[in-house]
C-alpha atoms as a PDB file:
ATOM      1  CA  UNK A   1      -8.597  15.946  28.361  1.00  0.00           C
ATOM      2  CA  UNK A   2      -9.951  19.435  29.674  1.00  0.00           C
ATOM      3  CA  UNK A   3      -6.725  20.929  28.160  1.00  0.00           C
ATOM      4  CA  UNK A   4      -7.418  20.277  24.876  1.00  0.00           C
ATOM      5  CA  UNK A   5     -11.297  21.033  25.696  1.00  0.00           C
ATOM      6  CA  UNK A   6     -10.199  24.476  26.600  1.00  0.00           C
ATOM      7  CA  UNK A   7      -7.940  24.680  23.465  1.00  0.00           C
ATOM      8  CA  UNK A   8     -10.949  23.715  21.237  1.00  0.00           C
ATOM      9  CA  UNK A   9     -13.057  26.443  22.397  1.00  0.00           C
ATOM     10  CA  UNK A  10     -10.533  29.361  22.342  1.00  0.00           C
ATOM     11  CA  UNK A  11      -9.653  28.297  18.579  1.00  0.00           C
ATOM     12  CA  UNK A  12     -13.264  28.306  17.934  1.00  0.00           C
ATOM     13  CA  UNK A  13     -13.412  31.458  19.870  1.00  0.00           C
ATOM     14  CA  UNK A  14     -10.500  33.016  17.619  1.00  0.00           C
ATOM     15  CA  UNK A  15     -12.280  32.138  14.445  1.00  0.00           C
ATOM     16  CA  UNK A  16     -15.400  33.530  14.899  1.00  0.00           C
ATOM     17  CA  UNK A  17     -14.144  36.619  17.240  1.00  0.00           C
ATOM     18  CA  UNK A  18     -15.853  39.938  15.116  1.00  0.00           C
ATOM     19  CA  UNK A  19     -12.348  41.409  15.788  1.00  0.00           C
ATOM     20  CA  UNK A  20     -10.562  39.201  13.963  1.00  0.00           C
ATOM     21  CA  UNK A  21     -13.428  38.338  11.417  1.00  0.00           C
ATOM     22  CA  UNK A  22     -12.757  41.669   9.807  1.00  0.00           C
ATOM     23  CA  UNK A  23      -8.837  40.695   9.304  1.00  0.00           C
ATOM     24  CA  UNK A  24      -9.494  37.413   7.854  1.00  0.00           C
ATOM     25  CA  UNK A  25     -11.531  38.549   5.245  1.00  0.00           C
ATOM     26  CA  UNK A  26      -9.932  42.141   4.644  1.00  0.00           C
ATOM     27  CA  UNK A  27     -13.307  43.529   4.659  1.00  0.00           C
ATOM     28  CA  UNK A  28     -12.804  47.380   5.377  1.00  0.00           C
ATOM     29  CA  UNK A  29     -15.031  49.267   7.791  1.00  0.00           C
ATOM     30  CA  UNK A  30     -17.997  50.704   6.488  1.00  0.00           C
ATOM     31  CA  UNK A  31     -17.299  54.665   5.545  1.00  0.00           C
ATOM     32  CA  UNK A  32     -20.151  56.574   7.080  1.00  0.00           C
ATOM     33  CA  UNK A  33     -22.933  57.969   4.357  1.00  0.00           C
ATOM     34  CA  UNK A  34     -22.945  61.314   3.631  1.00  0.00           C
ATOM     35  CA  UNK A  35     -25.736  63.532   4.931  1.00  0.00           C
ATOM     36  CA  UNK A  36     -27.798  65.259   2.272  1.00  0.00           C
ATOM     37  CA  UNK A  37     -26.923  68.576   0.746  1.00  0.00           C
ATOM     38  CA  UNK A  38     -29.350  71.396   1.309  1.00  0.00           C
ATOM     39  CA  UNK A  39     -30.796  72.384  -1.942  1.00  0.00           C
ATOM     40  CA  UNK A  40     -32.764  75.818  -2.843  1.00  0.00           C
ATOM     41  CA  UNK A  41     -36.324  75.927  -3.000  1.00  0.00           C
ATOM     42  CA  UNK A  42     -38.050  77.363  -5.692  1.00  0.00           C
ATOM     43  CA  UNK A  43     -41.253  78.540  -7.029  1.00  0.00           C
ATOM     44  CA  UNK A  44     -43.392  77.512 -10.067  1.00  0.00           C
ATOM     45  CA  UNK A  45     -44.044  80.426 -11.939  1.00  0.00           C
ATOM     46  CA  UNK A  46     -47.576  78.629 -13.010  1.00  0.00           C
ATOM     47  CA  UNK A  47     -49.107  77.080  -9.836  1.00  0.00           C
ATOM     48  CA  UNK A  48     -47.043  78.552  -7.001  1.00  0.00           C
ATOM     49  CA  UNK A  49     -45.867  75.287  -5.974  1.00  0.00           C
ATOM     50  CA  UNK A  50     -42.499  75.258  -4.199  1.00  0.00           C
ATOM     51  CA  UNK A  51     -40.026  72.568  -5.036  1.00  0.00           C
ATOM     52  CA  UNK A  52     -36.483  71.611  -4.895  1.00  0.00           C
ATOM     53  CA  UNK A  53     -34.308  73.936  -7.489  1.00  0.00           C
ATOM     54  CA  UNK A  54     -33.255  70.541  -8.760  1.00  0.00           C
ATOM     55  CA  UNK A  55     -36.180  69.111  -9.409  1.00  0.00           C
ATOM     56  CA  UNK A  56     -37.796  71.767 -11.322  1.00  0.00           C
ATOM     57  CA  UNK A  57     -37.729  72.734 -15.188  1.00  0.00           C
ATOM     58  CA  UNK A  58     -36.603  76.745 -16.638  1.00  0.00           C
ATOM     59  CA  UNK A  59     -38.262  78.201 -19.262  1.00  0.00           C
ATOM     60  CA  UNK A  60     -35.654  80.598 -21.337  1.00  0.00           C
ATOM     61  CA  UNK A  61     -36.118  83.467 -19.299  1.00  0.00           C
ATOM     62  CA  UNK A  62     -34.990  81.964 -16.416  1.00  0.00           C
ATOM     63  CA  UNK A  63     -38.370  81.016 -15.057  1.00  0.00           C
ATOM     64  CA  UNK A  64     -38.954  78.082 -12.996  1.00  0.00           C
ATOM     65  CA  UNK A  65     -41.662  75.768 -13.540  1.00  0.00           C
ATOM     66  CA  UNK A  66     -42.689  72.524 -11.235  1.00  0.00           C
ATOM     67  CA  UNK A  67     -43.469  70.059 -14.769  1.00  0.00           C
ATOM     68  CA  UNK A  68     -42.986  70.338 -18.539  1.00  0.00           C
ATOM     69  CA  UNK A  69     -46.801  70.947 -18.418  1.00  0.00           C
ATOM     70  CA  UNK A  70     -46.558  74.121 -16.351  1.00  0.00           C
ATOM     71  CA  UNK A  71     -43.547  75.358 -18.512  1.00  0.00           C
ATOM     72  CA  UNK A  72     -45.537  74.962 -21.772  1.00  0.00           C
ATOM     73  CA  UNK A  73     -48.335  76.777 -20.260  1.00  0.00           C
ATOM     74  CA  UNK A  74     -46.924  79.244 -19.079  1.00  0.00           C
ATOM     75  CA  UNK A  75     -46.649  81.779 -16.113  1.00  0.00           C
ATOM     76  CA  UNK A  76     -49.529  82.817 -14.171  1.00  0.00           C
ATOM     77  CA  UNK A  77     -52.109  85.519 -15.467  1.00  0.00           C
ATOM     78  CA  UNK A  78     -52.427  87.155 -13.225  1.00  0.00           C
END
């Protein structure tokens, strides 16, 4: 009676073992994330504000501005 006790629980065991959960399923291991990618900073020609180069709008001079609000205003007087 123990024998198949101890046969029970090492079945059991085997099907809910994390090493062998991951083979059952075919579940791949989690690739690790990326880390972020340093960006520029960059200046509002209007307010001074610095902001990520990405985040920010040019004017056609090359001029960067920190919203479509700034751009349309303008650059600083100054």
């Amino acid at each position: 009676m123990l024998k198949y006790l101890l046969i029970a629980l090492l079945v059991i065991w085997l099907f809910y073992s994390p090493a062998l959960r991951g083979k059952r399923t075919g579940a791949k291991p989690a690739a690790k994330p990326e880390p972020p990618r340093a960006e520029n900073m960059v200046q509002c020609a209007h307010c001074g504000v610095h902001l990520p180069e990405g985040d920010s709008t040019k004017d056609e001079q090359g001029r960067t501005y920190c919203s479509q609000a700034h751009r349309q205003a303008g650059p600083r007087q100054v």
